[in-house]
N, C-alpha and C. Protein backbone atom coordinates (compact mmCIF):
# COMPACT_ATOMS: atom_id res chain seq x y z
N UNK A 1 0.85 -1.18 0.00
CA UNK A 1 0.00 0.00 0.00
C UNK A 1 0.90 1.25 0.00
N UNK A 2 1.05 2.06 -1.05
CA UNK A 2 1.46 3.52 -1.13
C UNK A 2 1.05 4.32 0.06
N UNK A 3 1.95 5.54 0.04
CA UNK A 3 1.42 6.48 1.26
C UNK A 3 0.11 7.12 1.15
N UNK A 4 -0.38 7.40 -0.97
CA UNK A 4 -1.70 8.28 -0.72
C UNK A 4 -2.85 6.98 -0.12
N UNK A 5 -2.31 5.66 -0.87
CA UNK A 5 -3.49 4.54 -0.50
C UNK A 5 -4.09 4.88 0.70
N UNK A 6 -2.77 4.83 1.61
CA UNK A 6 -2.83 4.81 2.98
C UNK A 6 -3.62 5.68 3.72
N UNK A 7 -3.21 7.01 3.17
CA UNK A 7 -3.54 7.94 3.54
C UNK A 7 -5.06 8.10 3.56
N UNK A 8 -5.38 7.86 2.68
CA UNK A 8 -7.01 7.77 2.08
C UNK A 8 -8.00 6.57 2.71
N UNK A 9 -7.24 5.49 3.30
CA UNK A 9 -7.88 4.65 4.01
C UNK A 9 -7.77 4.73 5.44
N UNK A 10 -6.81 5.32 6.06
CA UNK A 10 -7.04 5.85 7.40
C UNK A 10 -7.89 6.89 7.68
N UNK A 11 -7.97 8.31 6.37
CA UNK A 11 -9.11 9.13 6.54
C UNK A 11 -10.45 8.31 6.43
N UNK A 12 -10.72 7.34 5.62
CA UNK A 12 -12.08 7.04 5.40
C UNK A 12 -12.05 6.32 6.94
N UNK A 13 -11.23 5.45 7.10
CA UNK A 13 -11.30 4.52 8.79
C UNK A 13 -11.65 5.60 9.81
N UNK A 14 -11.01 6.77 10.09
CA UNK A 14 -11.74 7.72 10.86
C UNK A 14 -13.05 8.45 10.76
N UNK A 15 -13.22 8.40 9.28
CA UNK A 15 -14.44 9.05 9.59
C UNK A 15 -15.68 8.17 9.77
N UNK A 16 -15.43 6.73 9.49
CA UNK A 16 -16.31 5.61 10.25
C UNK A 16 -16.74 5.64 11.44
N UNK A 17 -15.07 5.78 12.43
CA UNK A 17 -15.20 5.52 13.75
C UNK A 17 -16.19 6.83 13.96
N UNK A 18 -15.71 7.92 13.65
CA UNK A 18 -16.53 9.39 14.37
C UNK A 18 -18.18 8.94 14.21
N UNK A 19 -18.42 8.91 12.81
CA UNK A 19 -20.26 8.51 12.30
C UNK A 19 -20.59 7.94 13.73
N UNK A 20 -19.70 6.14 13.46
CA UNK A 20 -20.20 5.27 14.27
C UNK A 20 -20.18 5.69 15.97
N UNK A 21 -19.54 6.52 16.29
CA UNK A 21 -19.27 7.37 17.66
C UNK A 21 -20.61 8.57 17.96
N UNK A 22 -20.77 8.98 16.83
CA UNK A 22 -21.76 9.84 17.13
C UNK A 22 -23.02 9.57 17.02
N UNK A 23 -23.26 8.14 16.05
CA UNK A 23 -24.73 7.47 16.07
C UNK A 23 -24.86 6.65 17.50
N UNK A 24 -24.05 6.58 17.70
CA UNK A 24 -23.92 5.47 19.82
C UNK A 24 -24.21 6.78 20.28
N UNK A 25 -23.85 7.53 20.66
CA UNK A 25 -23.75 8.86 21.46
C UNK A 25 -25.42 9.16 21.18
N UNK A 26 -25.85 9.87 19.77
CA UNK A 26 -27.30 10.02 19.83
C UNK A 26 -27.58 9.06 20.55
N UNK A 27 -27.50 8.05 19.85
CA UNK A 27 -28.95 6.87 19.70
C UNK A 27 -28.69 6.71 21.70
N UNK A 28 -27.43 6.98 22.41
CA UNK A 28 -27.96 6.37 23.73
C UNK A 28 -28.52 8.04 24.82
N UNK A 29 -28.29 8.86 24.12
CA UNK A 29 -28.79 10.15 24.78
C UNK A 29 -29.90 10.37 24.89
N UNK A 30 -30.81 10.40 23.19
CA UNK A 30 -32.09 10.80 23.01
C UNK A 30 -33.08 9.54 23.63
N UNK A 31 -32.74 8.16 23.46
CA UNK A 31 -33.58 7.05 23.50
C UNK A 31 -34.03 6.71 25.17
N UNK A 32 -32.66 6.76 25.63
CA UNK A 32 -32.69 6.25 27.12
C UNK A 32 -32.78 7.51 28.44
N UNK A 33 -32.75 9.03 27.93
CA UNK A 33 -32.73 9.51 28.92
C UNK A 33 -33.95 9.83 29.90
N UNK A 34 -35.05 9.33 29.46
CA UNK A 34 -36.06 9.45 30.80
C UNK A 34 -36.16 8.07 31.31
N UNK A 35 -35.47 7.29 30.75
CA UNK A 35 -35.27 5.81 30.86
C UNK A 35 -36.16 5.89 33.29
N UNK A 36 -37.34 4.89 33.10
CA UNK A 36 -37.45 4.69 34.53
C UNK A 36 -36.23 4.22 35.36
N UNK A 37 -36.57 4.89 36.81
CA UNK A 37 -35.27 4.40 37.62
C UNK A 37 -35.20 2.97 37.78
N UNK A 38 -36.25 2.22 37.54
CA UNK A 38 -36.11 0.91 37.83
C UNK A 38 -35.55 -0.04 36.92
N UNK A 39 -35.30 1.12 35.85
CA UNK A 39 -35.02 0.07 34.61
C UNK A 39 -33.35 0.66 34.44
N UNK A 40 -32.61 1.24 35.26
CA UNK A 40 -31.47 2.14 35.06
C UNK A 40 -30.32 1.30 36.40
N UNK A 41 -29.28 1.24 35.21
CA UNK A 41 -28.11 0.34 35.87
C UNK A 41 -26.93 1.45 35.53
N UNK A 42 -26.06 0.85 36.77
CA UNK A 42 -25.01 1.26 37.52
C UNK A 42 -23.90 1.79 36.31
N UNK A 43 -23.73 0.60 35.10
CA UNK A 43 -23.12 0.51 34.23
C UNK A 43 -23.89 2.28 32.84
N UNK A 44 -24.78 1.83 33.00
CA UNK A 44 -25.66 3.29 32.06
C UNK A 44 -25.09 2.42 30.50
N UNK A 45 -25.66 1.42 30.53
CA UNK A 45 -25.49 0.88 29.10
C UNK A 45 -27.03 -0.15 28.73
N UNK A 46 -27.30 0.11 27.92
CA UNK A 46 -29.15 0.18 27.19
C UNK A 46 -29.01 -0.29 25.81
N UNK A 47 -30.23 -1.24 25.18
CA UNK A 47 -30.82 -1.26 24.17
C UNK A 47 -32.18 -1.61 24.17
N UNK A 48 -32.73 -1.50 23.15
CA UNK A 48 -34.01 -2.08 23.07
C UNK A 48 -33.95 -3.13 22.51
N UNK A 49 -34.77 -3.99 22.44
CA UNK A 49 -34.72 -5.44 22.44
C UNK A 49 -34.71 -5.34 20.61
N UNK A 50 -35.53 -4.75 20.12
CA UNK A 50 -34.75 -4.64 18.50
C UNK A 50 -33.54 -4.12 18.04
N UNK A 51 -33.10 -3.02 19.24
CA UNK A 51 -31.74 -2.90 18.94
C UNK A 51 -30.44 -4.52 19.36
N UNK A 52 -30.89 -4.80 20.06
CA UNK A 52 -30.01 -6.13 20.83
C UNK A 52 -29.89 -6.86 19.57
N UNK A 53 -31.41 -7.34 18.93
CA UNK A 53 -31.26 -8.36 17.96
C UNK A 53 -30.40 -8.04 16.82
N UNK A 54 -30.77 -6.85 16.57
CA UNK A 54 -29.87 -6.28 15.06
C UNK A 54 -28.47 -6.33 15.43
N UNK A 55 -28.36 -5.93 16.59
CA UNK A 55 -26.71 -6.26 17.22
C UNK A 55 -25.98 -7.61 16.90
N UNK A 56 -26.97 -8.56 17.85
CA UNK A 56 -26.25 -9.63 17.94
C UNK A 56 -26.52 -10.71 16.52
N UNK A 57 -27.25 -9.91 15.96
CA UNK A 57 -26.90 -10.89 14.21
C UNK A 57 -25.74 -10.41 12.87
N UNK A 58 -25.33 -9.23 13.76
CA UNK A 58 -23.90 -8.65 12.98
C UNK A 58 -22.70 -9.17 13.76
N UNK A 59 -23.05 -9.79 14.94
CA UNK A 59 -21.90 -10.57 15.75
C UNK A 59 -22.46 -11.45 16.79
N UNK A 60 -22.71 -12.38 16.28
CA UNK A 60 -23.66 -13.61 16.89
C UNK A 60 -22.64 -14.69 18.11
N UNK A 61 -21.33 -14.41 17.45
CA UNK A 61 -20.22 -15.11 18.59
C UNK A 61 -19.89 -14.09 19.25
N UNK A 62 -19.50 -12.77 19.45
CA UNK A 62 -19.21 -11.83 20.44
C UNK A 62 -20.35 -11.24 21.36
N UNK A 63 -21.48 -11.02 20.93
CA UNK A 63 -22.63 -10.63 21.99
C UNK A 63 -23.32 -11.82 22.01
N UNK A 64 -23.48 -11.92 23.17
CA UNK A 64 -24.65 -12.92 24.26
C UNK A 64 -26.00 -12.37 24.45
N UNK A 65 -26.77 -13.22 24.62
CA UNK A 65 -28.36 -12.59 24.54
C UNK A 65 -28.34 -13.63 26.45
N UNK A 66 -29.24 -13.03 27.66
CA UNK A 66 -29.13 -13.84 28.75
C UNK A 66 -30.66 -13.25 29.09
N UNK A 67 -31.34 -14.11 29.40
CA UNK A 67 -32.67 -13.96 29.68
C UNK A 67 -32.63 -14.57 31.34
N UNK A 68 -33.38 -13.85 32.20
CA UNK A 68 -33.35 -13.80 33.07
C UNK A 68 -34.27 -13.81 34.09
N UNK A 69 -35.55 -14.24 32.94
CA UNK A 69 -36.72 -14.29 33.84
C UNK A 69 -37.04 -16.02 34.50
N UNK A 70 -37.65 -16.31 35.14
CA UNK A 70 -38.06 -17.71 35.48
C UNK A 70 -38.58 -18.92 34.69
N UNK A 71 -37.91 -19.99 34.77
CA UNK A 71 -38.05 -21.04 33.64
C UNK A 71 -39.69 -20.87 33.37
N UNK A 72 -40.08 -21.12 34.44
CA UNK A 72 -41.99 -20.98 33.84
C UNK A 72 -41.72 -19.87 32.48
N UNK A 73 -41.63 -18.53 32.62
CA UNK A 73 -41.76 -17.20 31.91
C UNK A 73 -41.10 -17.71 30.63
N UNK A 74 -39.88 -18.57 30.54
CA UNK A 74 -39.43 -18.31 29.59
C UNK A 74 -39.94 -19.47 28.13
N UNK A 75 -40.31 -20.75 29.55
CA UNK A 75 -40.94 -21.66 28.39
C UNK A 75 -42.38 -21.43 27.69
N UNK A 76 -43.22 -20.62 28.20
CA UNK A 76 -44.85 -20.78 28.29
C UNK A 76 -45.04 -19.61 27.87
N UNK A 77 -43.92 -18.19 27.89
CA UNK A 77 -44.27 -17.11 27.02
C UNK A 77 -43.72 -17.24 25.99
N UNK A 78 -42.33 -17.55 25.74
CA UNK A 78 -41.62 -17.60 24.92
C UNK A 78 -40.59 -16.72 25.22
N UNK A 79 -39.54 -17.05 24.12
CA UNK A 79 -37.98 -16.59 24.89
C UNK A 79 -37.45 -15.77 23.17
N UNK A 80 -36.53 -15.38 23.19
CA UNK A 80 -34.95 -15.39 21.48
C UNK A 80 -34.83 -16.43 21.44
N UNK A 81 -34.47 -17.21 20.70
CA UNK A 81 -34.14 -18.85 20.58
C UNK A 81 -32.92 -18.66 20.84
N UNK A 82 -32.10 -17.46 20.84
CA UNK A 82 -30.28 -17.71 21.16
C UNK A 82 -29.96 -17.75 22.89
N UNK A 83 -31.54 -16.98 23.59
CA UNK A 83 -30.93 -16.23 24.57
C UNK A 83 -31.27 -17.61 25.83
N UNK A 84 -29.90 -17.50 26.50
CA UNK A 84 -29.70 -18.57 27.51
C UNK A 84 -30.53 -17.85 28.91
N UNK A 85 -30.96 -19.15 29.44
CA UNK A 85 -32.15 -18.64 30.18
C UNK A 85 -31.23 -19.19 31.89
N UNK A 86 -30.71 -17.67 32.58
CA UNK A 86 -30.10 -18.45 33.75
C UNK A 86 -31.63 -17.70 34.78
N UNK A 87 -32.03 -17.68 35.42
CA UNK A 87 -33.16 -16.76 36.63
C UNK A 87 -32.42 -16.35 37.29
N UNK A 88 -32.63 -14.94 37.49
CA UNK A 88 -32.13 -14.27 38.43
C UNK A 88 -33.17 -14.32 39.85
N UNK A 89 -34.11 -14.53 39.53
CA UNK A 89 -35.26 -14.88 40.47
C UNK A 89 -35.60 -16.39 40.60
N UNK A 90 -36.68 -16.87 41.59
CA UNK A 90 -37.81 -17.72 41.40
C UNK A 90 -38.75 -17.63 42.42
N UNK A 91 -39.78 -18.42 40.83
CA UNK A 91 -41.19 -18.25 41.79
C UNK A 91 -41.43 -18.52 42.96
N UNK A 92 -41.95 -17.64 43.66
CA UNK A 92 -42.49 -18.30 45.22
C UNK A 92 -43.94 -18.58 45.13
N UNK A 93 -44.96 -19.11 46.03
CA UNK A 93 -46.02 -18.78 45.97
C UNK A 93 -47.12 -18.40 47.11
N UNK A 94 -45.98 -16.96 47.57
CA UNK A 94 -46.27 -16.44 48.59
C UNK A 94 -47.73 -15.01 47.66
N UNK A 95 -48.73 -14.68 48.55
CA UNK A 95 -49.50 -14.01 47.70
C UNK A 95 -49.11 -12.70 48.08
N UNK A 96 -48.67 -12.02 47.53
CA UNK A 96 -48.42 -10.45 47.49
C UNK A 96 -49.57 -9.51 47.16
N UNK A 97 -50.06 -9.42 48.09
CA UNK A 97 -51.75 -8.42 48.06
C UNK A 97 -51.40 -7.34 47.56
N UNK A 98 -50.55 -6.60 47.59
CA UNK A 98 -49.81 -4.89 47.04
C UNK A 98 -50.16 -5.12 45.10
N UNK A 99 -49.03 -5.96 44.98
CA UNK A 99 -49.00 -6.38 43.77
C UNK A 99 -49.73 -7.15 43.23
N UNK A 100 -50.62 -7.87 43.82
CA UNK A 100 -51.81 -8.80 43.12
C UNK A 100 -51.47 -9.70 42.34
N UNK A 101 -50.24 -10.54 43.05
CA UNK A 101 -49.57 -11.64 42.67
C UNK A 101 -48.67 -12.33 43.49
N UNK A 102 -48.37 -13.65 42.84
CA UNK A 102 -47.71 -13.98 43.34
C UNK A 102 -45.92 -13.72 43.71
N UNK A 103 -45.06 -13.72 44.66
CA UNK A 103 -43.54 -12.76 44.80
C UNK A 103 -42.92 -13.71 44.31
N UNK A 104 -41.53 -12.96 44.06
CA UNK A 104 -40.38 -14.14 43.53
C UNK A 104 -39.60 -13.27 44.49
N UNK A 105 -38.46 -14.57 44.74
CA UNK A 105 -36.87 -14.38 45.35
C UNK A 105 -35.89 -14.32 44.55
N UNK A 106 -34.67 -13.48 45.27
CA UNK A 106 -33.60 -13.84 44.14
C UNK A 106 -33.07 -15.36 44.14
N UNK A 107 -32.82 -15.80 43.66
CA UNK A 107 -31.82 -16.80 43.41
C UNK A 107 -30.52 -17.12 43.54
N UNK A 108 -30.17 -17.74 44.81
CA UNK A 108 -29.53 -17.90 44.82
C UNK A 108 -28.06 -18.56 44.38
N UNK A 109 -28.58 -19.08 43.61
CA UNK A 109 -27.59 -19.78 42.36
C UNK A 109 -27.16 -18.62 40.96
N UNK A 110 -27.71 -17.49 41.16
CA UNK A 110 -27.73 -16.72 39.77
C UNK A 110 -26.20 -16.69 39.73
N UNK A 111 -25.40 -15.92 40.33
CA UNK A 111 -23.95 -15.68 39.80
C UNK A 111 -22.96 -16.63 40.04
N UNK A 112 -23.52 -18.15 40.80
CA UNK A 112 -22.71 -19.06 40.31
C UNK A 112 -23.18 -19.91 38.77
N UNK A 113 -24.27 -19.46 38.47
CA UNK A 113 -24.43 -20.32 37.27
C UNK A 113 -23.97 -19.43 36.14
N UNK A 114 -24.12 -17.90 36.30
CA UNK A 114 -23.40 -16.86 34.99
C UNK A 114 -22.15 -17.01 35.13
N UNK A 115 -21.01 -17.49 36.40
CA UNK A 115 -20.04 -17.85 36.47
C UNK A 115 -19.66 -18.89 35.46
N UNK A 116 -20.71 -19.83 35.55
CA UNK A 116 -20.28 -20.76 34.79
C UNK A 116 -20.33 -21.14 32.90
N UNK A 117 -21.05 -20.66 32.77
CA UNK A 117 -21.24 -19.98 31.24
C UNK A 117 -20.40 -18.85 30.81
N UNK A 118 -20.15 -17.95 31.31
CA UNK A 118 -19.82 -16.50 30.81
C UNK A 118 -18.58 -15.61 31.44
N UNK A 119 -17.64 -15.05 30.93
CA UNK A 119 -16.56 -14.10 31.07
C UNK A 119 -17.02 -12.68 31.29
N UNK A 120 -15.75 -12.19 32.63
CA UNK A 120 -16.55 -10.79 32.96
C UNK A 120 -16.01 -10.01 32.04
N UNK A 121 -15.36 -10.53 30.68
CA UNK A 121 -15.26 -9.70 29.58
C UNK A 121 -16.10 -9.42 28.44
N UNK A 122 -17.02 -10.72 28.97
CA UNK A 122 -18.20 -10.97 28.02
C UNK A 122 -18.78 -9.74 27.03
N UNK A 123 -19.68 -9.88 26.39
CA UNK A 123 -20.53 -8.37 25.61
C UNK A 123 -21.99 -9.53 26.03
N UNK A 124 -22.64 -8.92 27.17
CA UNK A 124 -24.00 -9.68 27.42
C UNK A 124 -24.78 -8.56 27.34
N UNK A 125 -26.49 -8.57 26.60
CA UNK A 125 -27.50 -8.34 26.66
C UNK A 125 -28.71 -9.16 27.71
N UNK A 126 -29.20 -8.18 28.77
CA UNK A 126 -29.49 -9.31 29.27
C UNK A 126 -31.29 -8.64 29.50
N UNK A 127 -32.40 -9.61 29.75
CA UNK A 127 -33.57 -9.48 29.30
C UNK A 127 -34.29 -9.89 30.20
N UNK A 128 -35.28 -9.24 30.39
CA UNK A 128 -36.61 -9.58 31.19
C UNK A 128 -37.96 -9.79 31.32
N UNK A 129 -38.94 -9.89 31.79
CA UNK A 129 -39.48 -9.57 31.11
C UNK A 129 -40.28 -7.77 30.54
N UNK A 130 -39.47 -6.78 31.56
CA UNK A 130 -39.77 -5.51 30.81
C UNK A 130 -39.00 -4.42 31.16
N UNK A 131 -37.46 -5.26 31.87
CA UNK A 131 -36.38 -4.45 32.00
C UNK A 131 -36.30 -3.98 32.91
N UNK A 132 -36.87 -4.21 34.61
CA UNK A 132 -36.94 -4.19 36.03
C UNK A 132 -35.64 -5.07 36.35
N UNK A 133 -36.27 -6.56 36.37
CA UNK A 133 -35.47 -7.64 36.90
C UNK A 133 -33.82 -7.38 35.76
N UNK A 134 -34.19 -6.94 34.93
CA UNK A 134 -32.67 -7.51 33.98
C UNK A 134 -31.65 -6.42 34.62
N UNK A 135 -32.34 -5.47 35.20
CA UNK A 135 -31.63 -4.16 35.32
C UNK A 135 -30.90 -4.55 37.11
N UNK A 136 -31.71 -5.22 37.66
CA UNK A 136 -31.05 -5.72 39.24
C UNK A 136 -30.08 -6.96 38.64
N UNK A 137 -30.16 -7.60 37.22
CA UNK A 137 -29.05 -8.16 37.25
C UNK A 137 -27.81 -7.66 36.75
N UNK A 138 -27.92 -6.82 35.83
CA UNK A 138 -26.97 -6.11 35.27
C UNK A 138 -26.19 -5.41 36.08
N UNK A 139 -26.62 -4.87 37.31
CA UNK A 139 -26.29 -4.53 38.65
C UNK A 139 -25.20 -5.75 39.31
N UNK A 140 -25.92 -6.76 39.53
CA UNK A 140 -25.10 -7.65 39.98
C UNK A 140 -23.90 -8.18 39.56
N UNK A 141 -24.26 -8.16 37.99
CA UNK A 141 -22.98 -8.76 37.57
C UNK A 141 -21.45 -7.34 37.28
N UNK A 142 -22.26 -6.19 37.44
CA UNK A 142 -21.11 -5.37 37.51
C UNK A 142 -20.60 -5.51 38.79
N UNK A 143 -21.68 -5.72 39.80
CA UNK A 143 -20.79 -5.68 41.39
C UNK A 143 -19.53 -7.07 41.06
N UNK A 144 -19.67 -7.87 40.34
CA UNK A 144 -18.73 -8.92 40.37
C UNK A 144 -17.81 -8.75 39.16
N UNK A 145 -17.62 -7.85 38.63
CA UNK A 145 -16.76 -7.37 37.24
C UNK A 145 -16.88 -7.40 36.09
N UNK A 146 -18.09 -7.57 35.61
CA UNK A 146 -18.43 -7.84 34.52
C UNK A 146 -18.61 -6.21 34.01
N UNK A 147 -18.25 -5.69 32.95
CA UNK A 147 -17.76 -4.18 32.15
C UNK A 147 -18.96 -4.15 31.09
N UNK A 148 -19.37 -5.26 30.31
CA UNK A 148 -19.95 -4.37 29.14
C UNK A 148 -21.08 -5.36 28.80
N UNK A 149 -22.13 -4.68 30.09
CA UNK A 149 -23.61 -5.43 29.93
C UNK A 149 -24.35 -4.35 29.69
N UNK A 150 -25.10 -5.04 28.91
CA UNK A 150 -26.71 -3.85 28.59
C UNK A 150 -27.88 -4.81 29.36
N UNK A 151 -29.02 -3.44 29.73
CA UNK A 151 -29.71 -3.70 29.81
C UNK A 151 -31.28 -3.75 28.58
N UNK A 152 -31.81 -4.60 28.58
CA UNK A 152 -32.44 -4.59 27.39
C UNK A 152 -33.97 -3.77 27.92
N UNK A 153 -34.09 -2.91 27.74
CA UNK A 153 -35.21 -1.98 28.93
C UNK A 153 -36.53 -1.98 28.43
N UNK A 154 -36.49 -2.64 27.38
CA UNK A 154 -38.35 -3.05 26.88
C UNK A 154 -38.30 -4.94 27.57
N UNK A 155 -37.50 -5.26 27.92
CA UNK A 155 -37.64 -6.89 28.03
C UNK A 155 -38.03 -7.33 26.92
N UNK A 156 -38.78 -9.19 27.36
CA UNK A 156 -39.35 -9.87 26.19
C UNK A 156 -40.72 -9.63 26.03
N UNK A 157 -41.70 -9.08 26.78
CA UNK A 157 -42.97 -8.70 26.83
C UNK A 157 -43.47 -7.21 26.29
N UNK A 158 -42.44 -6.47 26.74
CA UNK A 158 -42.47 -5.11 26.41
C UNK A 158 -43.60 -4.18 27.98
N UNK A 159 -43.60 -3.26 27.44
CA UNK A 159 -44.19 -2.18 28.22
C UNK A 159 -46.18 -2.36 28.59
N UNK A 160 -46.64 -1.98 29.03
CA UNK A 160 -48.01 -2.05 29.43
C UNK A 160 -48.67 -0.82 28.69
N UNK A 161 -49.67 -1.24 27.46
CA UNK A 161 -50.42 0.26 27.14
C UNK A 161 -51.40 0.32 27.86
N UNK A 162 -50.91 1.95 27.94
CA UNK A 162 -51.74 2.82 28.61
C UNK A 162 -53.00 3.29 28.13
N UNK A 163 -54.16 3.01 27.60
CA UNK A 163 -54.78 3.37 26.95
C UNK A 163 -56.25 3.10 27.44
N UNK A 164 -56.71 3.61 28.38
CA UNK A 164 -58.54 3.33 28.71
C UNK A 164 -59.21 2.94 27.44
N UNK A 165 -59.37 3.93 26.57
CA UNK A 165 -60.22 3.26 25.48
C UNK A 165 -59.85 2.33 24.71
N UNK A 166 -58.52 1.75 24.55
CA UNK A 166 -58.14 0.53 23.70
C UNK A 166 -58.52 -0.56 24.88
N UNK A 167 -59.00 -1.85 24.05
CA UNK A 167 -59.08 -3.15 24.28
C UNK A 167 -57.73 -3.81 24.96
N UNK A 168 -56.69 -3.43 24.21
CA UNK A 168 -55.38 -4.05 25.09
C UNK A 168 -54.69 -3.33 26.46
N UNK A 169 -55.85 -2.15 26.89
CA UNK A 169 -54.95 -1.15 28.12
C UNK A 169 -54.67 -2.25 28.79
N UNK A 170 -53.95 -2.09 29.69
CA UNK A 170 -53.19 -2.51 30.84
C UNK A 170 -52.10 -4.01 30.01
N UNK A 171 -52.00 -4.36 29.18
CA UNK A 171 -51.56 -5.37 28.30
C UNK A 171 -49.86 -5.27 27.67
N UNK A 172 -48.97 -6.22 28.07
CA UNK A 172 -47.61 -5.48 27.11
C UNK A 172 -47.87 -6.56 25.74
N UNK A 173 -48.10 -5.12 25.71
CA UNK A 173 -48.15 -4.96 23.87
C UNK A 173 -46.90 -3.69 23.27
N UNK A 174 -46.60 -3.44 24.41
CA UNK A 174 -46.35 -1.89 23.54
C UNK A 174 -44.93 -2.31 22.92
N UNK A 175 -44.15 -2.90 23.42
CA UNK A 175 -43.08 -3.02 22.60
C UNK A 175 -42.07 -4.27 22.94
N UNK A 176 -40.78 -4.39 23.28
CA UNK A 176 -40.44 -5.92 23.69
C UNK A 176 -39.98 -6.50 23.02
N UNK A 177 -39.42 -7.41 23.03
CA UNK A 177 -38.74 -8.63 22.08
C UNK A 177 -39.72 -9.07 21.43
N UNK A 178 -40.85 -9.68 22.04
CA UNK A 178 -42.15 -10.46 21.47
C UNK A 178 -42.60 -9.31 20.39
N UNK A 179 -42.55 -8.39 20.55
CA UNK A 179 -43.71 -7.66 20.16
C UNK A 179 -43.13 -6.59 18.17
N UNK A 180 -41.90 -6.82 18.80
CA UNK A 180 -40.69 -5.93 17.59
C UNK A 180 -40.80 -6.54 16.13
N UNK A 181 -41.21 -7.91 16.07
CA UNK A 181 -40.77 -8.26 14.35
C UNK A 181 -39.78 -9.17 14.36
N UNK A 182 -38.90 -9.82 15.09
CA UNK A 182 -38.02 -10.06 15.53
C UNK A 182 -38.34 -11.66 15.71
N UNK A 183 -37.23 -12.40 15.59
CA UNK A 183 -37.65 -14.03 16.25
C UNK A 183 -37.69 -14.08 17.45
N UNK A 184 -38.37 -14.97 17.84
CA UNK A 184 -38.84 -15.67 19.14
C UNK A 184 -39.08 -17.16 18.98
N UNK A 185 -39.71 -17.90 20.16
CA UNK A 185 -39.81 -19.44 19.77
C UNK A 185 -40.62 -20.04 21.30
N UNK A 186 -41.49 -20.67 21.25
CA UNK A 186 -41.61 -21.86 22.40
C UNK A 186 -41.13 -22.77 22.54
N UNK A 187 -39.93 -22.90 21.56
CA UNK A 187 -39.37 -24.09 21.59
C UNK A 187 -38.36 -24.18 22.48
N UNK A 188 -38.05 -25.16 23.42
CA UNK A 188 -36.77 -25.14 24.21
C UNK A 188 -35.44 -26.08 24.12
N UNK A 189 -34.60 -25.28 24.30
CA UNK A 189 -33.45 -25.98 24.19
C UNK A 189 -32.66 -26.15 25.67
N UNK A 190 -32.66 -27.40 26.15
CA UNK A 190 -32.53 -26.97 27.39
C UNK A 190 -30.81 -26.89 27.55
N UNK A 191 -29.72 -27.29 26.70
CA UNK A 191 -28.20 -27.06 26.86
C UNK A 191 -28.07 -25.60 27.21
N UNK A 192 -29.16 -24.68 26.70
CA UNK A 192 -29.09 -23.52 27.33
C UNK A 192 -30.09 -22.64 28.01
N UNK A 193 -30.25 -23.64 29.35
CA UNK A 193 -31.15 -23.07 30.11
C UNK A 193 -30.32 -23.53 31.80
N UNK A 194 -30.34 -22.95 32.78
CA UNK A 194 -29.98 -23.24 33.64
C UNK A 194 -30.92 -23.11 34.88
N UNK A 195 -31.46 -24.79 35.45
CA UNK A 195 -32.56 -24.68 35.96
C UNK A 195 -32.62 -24.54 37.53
N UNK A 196 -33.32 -24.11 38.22
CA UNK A 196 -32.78 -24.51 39.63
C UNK A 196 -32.75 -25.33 40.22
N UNK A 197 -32.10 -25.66 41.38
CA UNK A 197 -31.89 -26.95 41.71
C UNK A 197 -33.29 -27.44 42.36
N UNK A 198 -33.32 -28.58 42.36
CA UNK A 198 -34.54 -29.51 43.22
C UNK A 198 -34.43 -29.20 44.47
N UNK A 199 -35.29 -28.83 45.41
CA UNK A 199 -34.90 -29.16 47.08
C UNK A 199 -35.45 -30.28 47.82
């Protein structure tokens, strides 16, 4: 390669990086800044569950998809067919009158089983079902060193519309993995599911 070659391919290589620097910069300023506190991690790193997918099919071996809701949630709603299902929770079936359901616990097995799958150098996306729970894990796994997790802040269900006069108010419909265009599956694979133990 000559010096103008050169020259001309390091200018075009920079002005990639800048574009690609300043479309991350928008896209995480305008999208995520009223982002709820419940859905907001320590790390301040976000996608939406259509952004995750478009991600991780331009690099399907470097980003991880980690779903994180409870084996029930993930077999009977449906899951990503890539995304490994460890719980950061499980069901209890204690009745929670506040919430008008039943509570879950954390799990105590969660960061020995992401131990065991995954590097705290990893690139993990990790999912919920509407970006509460993924966001207390994304938490966790930075308390243990993990650098470059997103939280996926629509989950796999998406958001609840708000809408009195629509038929679907109170319903996530509004957006989500399920809901984007995007694959999904009921099908399970269990080599990547990590279940809890029996007691």
């Amino acid at each position: 390669m000559n010096k103008q070659t050169a020259h001309h391919f390091l200018n075009g290589l920079l002005i990639s990086v800048l574009v690609l620097c300043t479309v991350q910069f928008t896209w995480g300023q305008s999208e995520f800044d009223n982002l709820p506190k419940g859905k907001q991690t320590s790390l301040e790193l976000y996608v939406t569950a259509k952004q995750a997918y478009e991600i991780w099919k331009q690099s399907p071996n470097e980003v991880k998809i980690l779903d994180v809701r409870t084996p029930d949630e993930y077999i009977t709603i449906g899951h990503a067919p890539m995304a490994w299902n460890i719980p950061a929770f499980i069901q209890t079936y204690n009745w929670d009158a506040e919430k008008q359901h039943f509570s879950i616990a954390p799990s105590t097995d969660f960061m020995k089983d992401i131990k065991e799958v995954f590097q705290p150098t990893d690139t993990l996306y990790v999912m919920c079902r509407s970006g509460g729970r993924s966001a207390w894990s994304v938490n966790q796994l930075a308390k243990a060193g993990f650098t470059n997790v997103y939280n996926i802040t629509d989950g796999f269900e998406g958001d609840t519309v708000s809408d009195p006069e629509s038929i679907y108010n109170g319903q996530r419909l509004k957006n989500g993995w399920k809901n984007s265009g995007i694959p999904w599956t009921y099908d399970v694979n269990p080599d990547i599911m990590k279940l809890p133990k029996q007691k």
